[in-house]
Structures are given as structure tokens and as C-alpha cells.
C-alpha atoms as a PDB file:
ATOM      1  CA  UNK A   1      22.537  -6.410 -14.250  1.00  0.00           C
ATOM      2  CA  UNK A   2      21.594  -8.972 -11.745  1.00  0.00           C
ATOM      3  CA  UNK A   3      18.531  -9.137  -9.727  1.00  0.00           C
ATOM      4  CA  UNK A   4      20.021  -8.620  -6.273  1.00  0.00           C
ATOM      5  CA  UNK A   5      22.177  -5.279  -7.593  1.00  0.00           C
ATOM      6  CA  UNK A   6      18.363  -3.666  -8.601  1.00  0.00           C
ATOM      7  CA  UNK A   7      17.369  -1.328  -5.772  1.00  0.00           C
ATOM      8  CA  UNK A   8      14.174  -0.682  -6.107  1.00  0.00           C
ATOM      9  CA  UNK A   9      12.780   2.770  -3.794  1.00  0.00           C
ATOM     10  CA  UNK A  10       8.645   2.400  -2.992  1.00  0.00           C
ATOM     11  CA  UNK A  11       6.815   5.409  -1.537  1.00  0.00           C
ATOM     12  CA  UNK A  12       4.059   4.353   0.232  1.00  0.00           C
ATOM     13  CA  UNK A  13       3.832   1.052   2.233  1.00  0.00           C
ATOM     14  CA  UNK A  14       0.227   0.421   3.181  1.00  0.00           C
ATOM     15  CA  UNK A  15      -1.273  -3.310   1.614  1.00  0.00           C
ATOM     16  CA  UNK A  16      -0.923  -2.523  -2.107  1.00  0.00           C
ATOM     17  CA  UNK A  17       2.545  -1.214  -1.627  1.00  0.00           C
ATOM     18  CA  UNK A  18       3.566  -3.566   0.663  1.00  0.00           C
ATOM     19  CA  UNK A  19       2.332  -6.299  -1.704  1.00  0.00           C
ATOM     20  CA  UNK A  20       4.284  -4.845  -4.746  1.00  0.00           C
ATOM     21  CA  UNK A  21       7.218  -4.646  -2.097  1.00  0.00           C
ATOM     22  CA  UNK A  22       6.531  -8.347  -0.741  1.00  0.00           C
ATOM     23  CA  UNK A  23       6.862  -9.599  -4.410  1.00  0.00           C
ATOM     24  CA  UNK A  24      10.046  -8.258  -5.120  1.00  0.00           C
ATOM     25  CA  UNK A  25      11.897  -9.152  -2.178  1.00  0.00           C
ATOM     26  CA  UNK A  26      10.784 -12.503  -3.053  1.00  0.00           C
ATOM     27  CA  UNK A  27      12.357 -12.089  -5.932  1.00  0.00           C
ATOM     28  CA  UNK A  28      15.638 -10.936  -5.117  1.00  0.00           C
ATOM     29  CA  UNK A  29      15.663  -7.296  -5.081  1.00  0.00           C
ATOM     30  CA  UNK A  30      17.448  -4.690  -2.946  1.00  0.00           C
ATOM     31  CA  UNK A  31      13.265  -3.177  -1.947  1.00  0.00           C
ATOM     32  CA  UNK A  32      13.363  -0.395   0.646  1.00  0.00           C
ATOM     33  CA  UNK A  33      10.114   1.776   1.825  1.00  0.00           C
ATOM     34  CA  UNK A  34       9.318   5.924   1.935  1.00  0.00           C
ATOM     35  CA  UNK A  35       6.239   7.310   4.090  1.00  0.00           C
ATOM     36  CA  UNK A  36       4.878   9.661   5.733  1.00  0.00           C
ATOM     37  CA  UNK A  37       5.624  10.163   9.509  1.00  0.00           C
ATOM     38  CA  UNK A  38       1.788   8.872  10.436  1.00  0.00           C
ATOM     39  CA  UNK A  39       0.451   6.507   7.744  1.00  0.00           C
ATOM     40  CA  UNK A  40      -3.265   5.800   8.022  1.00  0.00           C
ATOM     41  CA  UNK A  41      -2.822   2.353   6.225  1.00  0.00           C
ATOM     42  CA  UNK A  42      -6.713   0.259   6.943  1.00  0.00           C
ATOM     43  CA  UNK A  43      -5.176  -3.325   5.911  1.00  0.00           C
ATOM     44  CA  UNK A  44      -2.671  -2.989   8.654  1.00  0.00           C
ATOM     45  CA  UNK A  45      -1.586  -6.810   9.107  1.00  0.00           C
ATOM     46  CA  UNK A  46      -0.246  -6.689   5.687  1.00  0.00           C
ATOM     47  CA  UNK A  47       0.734  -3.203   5.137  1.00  0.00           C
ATOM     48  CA  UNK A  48       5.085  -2.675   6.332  1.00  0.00           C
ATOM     49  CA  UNK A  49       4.383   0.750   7.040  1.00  0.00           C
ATOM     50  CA  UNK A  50       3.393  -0.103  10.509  1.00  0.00           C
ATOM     51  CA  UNK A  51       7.107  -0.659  10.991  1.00  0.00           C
ATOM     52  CA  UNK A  52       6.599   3.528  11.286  1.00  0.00           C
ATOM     53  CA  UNK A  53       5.049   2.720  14.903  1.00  0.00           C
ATOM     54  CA  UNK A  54       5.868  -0.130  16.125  1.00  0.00           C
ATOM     55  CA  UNK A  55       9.631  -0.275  14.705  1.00  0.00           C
ATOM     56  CA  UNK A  56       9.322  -3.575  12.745  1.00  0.00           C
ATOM     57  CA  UNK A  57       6.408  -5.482  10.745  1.00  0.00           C
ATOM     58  CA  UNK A  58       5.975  -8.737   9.126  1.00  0.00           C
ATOM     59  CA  UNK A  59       3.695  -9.310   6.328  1.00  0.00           C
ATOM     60  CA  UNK A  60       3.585 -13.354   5.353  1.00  0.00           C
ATOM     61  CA  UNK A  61       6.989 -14.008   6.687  1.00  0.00           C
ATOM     62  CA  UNK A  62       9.383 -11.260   5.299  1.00  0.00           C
ATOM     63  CA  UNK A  63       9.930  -8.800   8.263  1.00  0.00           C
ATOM     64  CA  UNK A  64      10.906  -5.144   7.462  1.00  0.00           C
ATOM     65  CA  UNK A  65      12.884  -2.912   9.827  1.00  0.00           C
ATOM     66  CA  UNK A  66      12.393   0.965  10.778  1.00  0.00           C
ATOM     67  CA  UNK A  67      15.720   2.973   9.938  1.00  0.00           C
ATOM     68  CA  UNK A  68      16.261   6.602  10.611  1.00  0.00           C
ATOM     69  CA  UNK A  69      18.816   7.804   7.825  1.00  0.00           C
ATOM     70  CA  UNK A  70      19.038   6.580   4.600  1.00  0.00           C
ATOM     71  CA  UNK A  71      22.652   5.067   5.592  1.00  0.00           C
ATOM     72  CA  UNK A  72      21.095   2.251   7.326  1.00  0.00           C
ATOM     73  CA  UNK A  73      19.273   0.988   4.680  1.00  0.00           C
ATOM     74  CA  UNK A  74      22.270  -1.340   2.886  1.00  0.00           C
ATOM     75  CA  UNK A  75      22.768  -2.525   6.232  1.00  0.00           C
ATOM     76  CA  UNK A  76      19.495  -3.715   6.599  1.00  0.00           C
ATOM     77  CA  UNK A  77      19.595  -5.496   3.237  1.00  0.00           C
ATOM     78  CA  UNK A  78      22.453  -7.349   5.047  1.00  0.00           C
ATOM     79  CA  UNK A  79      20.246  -8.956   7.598  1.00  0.00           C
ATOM     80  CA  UNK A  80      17.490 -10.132   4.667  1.00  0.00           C
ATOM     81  CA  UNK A  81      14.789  -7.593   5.686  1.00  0.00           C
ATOM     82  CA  UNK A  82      13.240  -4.546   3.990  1.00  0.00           C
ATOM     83  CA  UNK A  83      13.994  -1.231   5.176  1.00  0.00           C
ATOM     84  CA  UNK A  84      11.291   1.734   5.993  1.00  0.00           C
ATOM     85  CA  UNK A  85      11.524   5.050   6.368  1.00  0.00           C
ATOM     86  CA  UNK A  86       9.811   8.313   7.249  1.00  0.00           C
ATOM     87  CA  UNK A  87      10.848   9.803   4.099  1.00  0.00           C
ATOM     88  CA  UNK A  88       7.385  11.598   2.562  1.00  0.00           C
ATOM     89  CA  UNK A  89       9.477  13.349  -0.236  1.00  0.00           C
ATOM     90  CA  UNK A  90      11.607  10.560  -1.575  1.00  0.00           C
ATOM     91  CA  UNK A  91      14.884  12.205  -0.550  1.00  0.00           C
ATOM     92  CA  UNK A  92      16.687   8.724   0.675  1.00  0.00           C
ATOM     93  CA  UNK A  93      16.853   8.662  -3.665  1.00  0.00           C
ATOM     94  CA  UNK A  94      19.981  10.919  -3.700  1.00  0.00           C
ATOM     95  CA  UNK A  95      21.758   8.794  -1.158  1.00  0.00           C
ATOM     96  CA  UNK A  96      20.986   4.878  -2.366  1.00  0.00           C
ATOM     97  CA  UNK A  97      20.581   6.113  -5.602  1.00  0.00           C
ATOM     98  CA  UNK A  98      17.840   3.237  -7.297  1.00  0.00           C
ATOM     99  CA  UNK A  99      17.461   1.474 -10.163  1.00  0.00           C
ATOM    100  CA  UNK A 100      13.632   1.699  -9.953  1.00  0.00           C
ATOM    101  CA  UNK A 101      11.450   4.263  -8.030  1.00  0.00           C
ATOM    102  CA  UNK A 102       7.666   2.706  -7.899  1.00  0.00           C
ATOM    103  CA  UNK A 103       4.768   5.460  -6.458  1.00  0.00           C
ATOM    104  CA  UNK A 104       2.911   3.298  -4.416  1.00  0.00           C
ATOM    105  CA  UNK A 105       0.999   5.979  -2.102  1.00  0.00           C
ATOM    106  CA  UNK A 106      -2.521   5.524  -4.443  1.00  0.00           C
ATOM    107  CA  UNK A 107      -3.613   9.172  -3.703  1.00  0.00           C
ATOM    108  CA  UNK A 108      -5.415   8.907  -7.116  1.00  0.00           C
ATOM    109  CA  UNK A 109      -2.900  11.899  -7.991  1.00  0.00           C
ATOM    110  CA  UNK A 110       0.711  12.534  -8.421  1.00  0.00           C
ATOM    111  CA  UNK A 111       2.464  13.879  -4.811  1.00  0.00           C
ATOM    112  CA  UNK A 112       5.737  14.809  -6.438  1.00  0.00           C
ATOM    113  CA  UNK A 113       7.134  11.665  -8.050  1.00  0.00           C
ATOM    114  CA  UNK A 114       8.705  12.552 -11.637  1.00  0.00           C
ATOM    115  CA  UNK A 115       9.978  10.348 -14.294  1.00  0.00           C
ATOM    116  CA  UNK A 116      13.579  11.600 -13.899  1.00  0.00           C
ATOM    117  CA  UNK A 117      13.748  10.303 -10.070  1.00  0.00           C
ATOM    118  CA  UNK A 118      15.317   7.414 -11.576  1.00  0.00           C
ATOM    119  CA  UNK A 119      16.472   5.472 -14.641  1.00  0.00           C
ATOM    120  CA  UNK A 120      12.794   3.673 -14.399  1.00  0.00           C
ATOM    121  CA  UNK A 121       9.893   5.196 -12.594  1.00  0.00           C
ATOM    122  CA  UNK A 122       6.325   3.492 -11.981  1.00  0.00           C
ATOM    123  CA  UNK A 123       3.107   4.444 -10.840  1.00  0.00           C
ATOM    124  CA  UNK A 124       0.473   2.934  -9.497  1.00  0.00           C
ATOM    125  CA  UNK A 125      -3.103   4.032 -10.271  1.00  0.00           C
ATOM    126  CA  UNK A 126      -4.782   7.127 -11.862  1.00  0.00           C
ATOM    127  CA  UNK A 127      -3.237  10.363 -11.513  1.00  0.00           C
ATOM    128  CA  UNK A 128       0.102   9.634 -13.452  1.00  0.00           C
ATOM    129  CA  UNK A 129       0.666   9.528 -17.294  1.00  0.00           C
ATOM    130  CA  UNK A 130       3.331   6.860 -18.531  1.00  0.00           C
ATOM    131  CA  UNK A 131       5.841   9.017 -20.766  1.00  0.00           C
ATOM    132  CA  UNK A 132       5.143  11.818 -18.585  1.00  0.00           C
ATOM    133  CA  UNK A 133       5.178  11.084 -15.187  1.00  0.00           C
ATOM    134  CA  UNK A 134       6.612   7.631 -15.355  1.00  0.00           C
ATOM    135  CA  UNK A 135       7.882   5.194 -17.694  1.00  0.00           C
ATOM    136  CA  UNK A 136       5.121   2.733 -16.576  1.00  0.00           C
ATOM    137  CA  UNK A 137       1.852   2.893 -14.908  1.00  0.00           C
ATOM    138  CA  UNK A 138       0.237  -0.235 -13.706  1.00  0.00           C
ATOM    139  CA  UNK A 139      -4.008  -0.161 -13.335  1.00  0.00           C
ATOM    140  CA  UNK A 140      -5.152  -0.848 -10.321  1.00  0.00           C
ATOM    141  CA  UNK A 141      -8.898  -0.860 -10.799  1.00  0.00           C
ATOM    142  CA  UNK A 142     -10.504  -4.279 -10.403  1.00  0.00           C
ATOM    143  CA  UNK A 143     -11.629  -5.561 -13.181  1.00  0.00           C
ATOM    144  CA  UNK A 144     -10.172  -7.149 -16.205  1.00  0.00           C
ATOM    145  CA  UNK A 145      -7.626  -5.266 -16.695  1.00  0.00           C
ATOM    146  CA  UNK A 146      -6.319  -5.118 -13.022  1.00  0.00           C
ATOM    147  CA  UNK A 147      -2.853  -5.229 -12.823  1.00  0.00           C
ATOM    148  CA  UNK A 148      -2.040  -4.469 -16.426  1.00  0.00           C
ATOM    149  CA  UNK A 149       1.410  -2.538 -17.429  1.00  0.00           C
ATOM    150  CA  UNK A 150       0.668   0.709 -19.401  1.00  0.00           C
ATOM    151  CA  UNK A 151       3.218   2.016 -21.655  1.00  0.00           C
ATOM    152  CA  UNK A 152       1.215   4.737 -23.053  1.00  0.00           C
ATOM    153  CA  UNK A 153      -1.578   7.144 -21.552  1.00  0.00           C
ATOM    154  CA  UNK A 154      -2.797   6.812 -17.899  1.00  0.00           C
ATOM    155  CA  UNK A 155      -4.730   4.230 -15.533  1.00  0.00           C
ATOM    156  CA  UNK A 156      -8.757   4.311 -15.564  1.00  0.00           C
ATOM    157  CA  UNK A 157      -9.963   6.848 -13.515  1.00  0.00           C
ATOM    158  CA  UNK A 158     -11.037   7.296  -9.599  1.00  0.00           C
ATOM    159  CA  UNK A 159     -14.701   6.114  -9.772  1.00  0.00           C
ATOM    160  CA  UNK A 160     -15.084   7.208  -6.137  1.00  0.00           C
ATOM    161  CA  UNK A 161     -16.436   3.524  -5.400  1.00  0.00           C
ATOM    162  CA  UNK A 162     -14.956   0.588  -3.979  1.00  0.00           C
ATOM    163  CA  UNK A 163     -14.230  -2.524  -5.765  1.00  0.00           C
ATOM    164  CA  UNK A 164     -17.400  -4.867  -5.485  1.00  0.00           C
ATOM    165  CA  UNK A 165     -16.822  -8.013  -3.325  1.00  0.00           C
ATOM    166  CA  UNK A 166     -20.092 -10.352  -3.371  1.00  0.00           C
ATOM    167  CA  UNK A 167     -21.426  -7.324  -4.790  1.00  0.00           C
ATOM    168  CA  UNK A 168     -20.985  -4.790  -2.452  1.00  0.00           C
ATOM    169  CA  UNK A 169     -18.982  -1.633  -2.764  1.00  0.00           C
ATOM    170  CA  UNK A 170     -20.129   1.160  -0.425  1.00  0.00           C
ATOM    171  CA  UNK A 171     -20.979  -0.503   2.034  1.00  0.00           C
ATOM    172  CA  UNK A 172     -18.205  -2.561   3.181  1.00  0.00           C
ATOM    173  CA  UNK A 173     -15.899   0.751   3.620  1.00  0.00           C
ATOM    174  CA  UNK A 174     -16.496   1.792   7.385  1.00  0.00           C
ATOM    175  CA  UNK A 175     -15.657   5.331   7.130  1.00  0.00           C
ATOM    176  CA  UNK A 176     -15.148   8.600   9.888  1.00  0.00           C
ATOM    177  CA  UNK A 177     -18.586  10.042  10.734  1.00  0.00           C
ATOM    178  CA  UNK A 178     -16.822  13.525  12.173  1.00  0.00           C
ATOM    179  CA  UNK A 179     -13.331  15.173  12.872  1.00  0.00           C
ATOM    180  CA  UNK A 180     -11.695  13.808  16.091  1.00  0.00           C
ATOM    181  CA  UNK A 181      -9.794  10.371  17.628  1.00  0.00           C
ATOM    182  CA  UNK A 182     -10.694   7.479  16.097  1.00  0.00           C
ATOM    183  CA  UNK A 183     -11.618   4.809  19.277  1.00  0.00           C
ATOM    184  CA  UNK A 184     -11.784   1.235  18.042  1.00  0.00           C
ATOM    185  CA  UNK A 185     -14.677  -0.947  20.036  1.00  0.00           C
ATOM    186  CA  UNK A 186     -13.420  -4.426  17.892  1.00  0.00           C
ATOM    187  CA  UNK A 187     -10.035  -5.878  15.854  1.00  0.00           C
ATOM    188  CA  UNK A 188      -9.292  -6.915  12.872  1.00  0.00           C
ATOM    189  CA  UNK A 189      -9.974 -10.466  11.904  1.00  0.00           C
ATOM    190  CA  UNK A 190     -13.635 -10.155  14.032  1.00  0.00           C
ATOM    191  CA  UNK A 191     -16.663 -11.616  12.924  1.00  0.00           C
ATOM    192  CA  UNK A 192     -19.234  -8.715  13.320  1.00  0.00           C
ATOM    193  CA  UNK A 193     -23.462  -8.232  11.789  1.00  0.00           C
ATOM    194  CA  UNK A 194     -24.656  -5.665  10.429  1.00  0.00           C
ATOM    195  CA  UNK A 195     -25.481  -2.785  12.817  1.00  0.00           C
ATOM    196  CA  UNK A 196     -22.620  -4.217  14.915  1.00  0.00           C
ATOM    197  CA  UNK A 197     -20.605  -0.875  16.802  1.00  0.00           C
ATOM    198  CA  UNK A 198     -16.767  -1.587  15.817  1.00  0.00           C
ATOM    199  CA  UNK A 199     -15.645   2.255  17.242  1.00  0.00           C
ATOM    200  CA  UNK A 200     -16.349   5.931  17.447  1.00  0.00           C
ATOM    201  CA  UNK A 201     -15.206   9.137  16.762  1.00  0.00           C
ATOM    202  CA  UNK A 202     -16.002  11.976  19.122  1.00  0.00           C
ATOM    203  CA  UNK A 203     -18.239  10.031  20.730  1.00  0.00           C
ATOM    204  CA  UNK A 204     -20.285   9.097  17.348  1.00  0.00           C
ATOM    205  CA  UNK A 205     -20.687   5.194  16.901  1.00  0.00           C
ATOM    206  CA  UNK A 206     -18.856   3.746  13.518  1.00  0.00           C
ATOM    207  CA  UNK A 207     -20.927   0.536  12.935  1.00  0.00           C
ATOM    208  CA  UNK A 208     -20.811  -2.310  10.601  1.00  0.00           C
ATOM    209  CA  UNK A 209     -23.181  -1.478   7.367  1.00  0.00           C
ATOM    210  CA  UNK A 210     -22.888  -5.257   6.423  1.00  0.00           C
ATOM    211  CA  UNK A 211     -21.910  -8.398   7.965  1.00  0.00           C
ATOM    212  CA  UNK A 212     -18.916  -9.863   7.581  1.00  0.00           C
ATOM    213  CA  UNK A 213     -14.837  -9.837   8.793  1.00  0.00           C
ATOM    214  CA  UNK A 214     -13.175  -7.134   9.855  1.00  0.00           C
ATOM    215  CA  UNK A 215     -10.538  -6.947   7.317  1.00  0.00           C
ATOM    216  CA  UNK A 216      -9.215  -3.787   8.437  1.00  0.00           C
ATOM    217  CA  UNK A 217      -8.966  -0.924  10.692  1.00  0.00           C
ATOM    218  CA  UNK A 218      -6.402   2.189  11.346  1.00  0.00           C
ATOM    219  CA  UNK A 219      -4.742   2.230  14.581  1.00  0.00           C
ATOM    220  CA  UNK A 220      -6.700   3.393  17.221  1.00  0.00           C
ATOM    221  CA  UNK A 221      -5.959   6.801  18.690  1.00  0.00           C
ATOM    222  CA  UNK A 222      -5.164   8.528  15.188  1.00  0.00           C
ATOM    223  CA  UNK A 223      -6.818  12.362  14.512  1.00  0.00           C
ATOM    224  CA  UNK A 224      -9.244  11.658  11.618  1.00  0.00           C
ATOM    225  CA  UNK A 225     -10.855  13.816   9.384  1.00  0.00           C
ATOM    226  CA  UNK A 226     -14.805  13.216   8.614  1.00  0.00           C
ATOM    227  CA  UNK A 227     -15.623  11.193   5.811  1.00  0.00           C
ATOM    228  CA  UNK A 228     -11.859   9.059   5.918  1.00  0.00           C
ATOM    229  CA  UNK A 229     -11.746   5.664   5.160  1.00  0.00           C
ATOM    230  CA  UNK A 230     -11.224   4.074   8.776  1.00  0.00           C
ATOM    231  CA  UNK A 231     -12.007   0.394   8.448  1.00  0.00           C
ATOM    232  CA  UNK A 232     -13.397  -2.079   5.616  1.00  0.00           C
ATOM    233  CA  UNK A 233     -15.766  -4.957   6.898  1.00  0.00           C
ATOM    234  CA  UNK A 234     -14.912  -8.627   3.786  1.00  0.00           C
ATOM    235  CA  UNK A 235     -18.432  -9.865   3.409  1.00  0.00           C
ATOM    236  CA  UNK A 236     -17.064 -13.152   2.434  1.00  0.00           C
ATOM    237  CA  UNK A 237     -16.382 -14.093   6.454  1.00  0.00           C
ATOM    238  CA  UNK A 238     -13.901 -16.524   7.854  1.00  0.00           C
ATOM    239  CA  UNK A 239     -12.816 -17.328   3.969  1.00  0.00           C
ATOM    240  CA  UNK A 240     -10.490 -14.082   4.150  1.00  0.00           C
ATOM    241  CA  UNK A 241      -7.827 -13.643   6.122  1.00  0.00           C
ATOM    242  CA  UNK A 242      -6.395 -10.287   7.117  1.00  0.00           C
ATOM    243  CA  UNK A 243      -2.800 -11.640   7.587  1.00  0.00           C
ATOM    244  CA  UNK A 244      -2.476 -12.271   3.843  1.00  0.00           C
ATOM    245  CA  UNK A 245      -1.667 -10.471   0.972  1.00  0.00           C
ATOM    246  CA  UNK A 246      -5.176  -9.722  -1.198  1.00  0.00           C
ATOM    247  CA  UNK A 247      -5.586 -11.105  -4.811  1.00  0.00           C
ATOM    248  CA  UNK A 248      -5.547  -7.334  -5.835  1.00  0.00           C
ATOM    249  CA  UNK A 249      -1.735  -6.540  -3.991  1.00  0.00           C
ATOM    250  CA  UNK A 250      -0.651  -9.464  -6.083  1.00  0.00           C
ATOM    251  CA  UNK A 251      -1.998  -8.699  -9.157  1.00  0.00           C
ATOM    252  CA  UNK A 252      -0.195  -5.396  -9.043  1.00  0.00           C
ATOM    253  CA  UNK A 253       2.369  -6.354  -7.853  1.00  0.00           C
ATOM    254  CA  UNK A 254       2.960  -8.604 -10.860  1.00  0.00           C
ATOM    255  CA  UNK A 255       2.881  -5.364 -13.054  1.00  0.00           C
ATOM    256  CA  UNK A 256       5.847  -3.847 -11.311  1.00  0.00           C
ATOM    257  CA  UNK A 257       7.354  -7.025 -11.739  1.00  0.00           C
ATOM    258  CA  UNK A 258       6.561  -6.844 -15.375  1.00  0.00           C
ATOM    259  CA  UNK A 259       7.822  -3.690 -15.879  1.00  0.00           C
ATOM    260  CA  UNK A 260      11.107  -3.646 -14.466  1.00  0.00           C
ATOM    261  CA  UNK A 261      11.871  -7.175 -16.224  1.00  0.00           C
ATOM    262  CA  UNK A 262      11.253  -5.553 -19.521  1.00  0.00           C
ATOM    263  CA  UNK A 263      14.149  -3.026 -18.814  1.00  0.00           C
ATOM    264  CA  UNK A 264      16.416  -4.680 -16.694  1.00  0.00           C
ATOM    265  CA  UNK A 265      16.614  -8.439 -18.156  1.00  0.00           C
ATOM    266  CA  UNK A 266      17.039  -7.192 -21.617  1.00  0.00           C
ATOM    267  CA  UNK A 267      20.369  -5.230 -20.509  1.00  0.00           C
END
């Protein structure tokens, strides 16, 4: 089978999905998108689920288009873009009927993907088993094994704490301090210090635990729970920039890759 008759379905498109998706269009395959109807993506320049609100995105120069039935998604493939739709339960499957179905949503547990939605199924993260859940899992825990393809057993497990950059893990995670409408005071791409405000939540101040660039925030005027990851501050500055794909997307993305070589080029 050639590359350009794979269609590969991803659910989820925030900035590891979207990276995985980014990759593969690259490549040459037929990539459209499944989420929810509000996504609370952070990384938001490089996440295609934003197409969800503002109708189209573009993530390092591929542009992906909002479609509302799972008819227009062929068409879109016409016009060299990637399709996304509000699809949370992967129904869009019976209609374009994929080669490859990748769970991309990281909820560090599985929300109703199952090995026989396609011929080849894989998941990102903990919460899936390959054999079980999916023919492939890929780990997506920094470290050295980021990335890898796993044929047998399951991911490493949710530690609870972010990767370390420079060190820091905690810290650079700006999260809700109560229920209510999340009010962004900065952007992403600021420069902000430590103690800096960068928004509120019923009238509670989010600030900046670290210093550093604001690598990412949810769209303002989205109902948040307390405790939610709203934001993430890069202490590594100016060096980052929140319009490209991260080091971690890519690595990932390069497992997916992997995995659907090892079954498609060898038929």
C-alpha cells in the first residue's frame, strides 16, 4: 500500500497530537483530527485543535481546516490540509474507514479507543496495554526512553510531575487556583519574572512561580475547574519558541511513524 492511500484517524489534537499529526502529513499520509467540542489544549500555537474555534490553524506551515461531517474530510485532503473535527467518540471511523487509528488525547487512561477500531491502533502514553488496547503504545515520558515503540506491556506510569526543564518541574505548570473563567492578564510568547500576574480566575491572581516565556496558555474565557493545568511558563527564555513543534511532539511522533512503517511497508 502506498503512503498517500494510509488514512490515518488521531483523537486528540492539542501539541503532542498535533506533532504526531504534523509528522505524518509531512510524510504523505491521508491524517485527519477527532476532539472534543471545547479542547483545553495549553501549547495552543502548535496544537490544530484550535481549528475547533477559530475554524482553521496552522502549526509550522501545514494549515488544517474545521469540517462538520465526516464527508468533508476527503475533500479537504484535496486542498493539502488536515481535517478536524468535533468528533469526541471516534465515530467519523465508520465513515473514512482508516488504516491507522492513533489515541492522542494523553488522559493518562483509555477514553474508549479499542484495538479493533482499526486494522492498527496506537496509543500514546500510560493507560493503554499494547496487545490489549492497541497494537502499539509509544512512551511519552521524558527521559531515555521517550518516544520508544512498545510492542508488549504498557508505557511508564503518570508520575503526577512534569518533565524537568533546567530542572524544574512543578513549578513551571501555571495551574487554576479555583472553579470559574479563566481571564488571561499576558500572551503567549511573553517574557514574564517570577511573581509576575499572567491572569485570574474568579478574581484570584494566577502568577508566574518562575521566570521565564510564556510557552502556553488556554484561551481566555474557558470554565475551569481548580487545580487544571492553565498555562506553562519555559524557563529557558527567548531560546524557545511557542510557534514550534517541542523536541518531545517530535520524538513521539517518530514512534507513530515507527509503528505504522513496520506494518504497512512490509505489505
Amino acid at each position: 500500500m502506498e503512503i498517500s492511500e494510509i488514512r490515518v484517524g488521531i483523537r486528540g489534537g492539542g501539541d503532542i497530537a498535533s506533532g504526531v499529526a504534523w509528522r505524518l502529513h509531512q510524510c504523505g499520509f491521508r491524517v485527519f483530527i477527532m476532539e472534543v467540542p471545547q479542547p483545553l489544549a495549553v501549547r495552543r500555537m502548535v496544537s490544530f485543535c484550535e481549528a475547533i474555534y477559530d475554524k482553521r490553524m496552522v502549526v509550522e506551515d501545514v494549515e488544517a481546516l474545521l469540517v462538520h461531517r465526516a464527508e468533508e474530510i476527503p475533500p479537504t485532503w484535496q486542498q493539502g490540509k488536515i481535517p478536524v473535527i468535533v468528533d469526541p467518540h471516534c465515530e467519523a471511523r465508520h465513515v473514512i474507514r482508516p488504516e491507522v487509528i492513533v489515541d492522542g488525547i494523553l488522559a493518562k487512561k483509555n477514553l474508549g479507543t479499542s484495538i479493533d477500531h482499526a486494522p492498527l491502533v496506537i496509543a500514546l502514553g500510560p493507560g493503554f496495554v499494547a496487545g490489549k488496547d492497541a497494537h502499539f503504545v509509544v512512551e511519552t515520558n521524558r527521559g531515555h526512553d521517550l518516544g520508544r515503540l512498545i510492542s508488549a506491556g504498557s508505557a511508564e506510569p503518570d508520575t503526577g510531575v512534569p518533565g524537568a526543564v533546567l530542572g524544574i518541574t512543578t513549578d513551571r505548570v501555571l495551574r487554576a487556583p479555583a472553579d470559574g473563567i479563566w481571564e488571561a492578564t499576558t500572551q503567549i510568547g511573553r517574557v514574564v519574572e517570577k511573581g509576575d500576574a499572567v491572569g485570574a480566575v474568579s478574581g484570584l491572581r494566577v502568577t508566574a512561580s518562575i521566570s521565564g516565556l510564556v510557552r502556553g496558555l488556554i484561551r481566555p474565557g474557558i470554565r475551569v475547574t481548580k487545580g487544571l493545568k492553565i498555562g506553562d511558563i519555559d524557563p529557558r527564555g527567548e531560546k524557545i519558541s511557542p510557534h514550534t513543534i517541542s523536541e518531545k511532539a517530535l520524538a513521539i511522533s517518530g514512534g507513530v511513524l515507527e509503528g505504522i512503517l513496520r506494518v504497512y511497508a512490509r505489505k
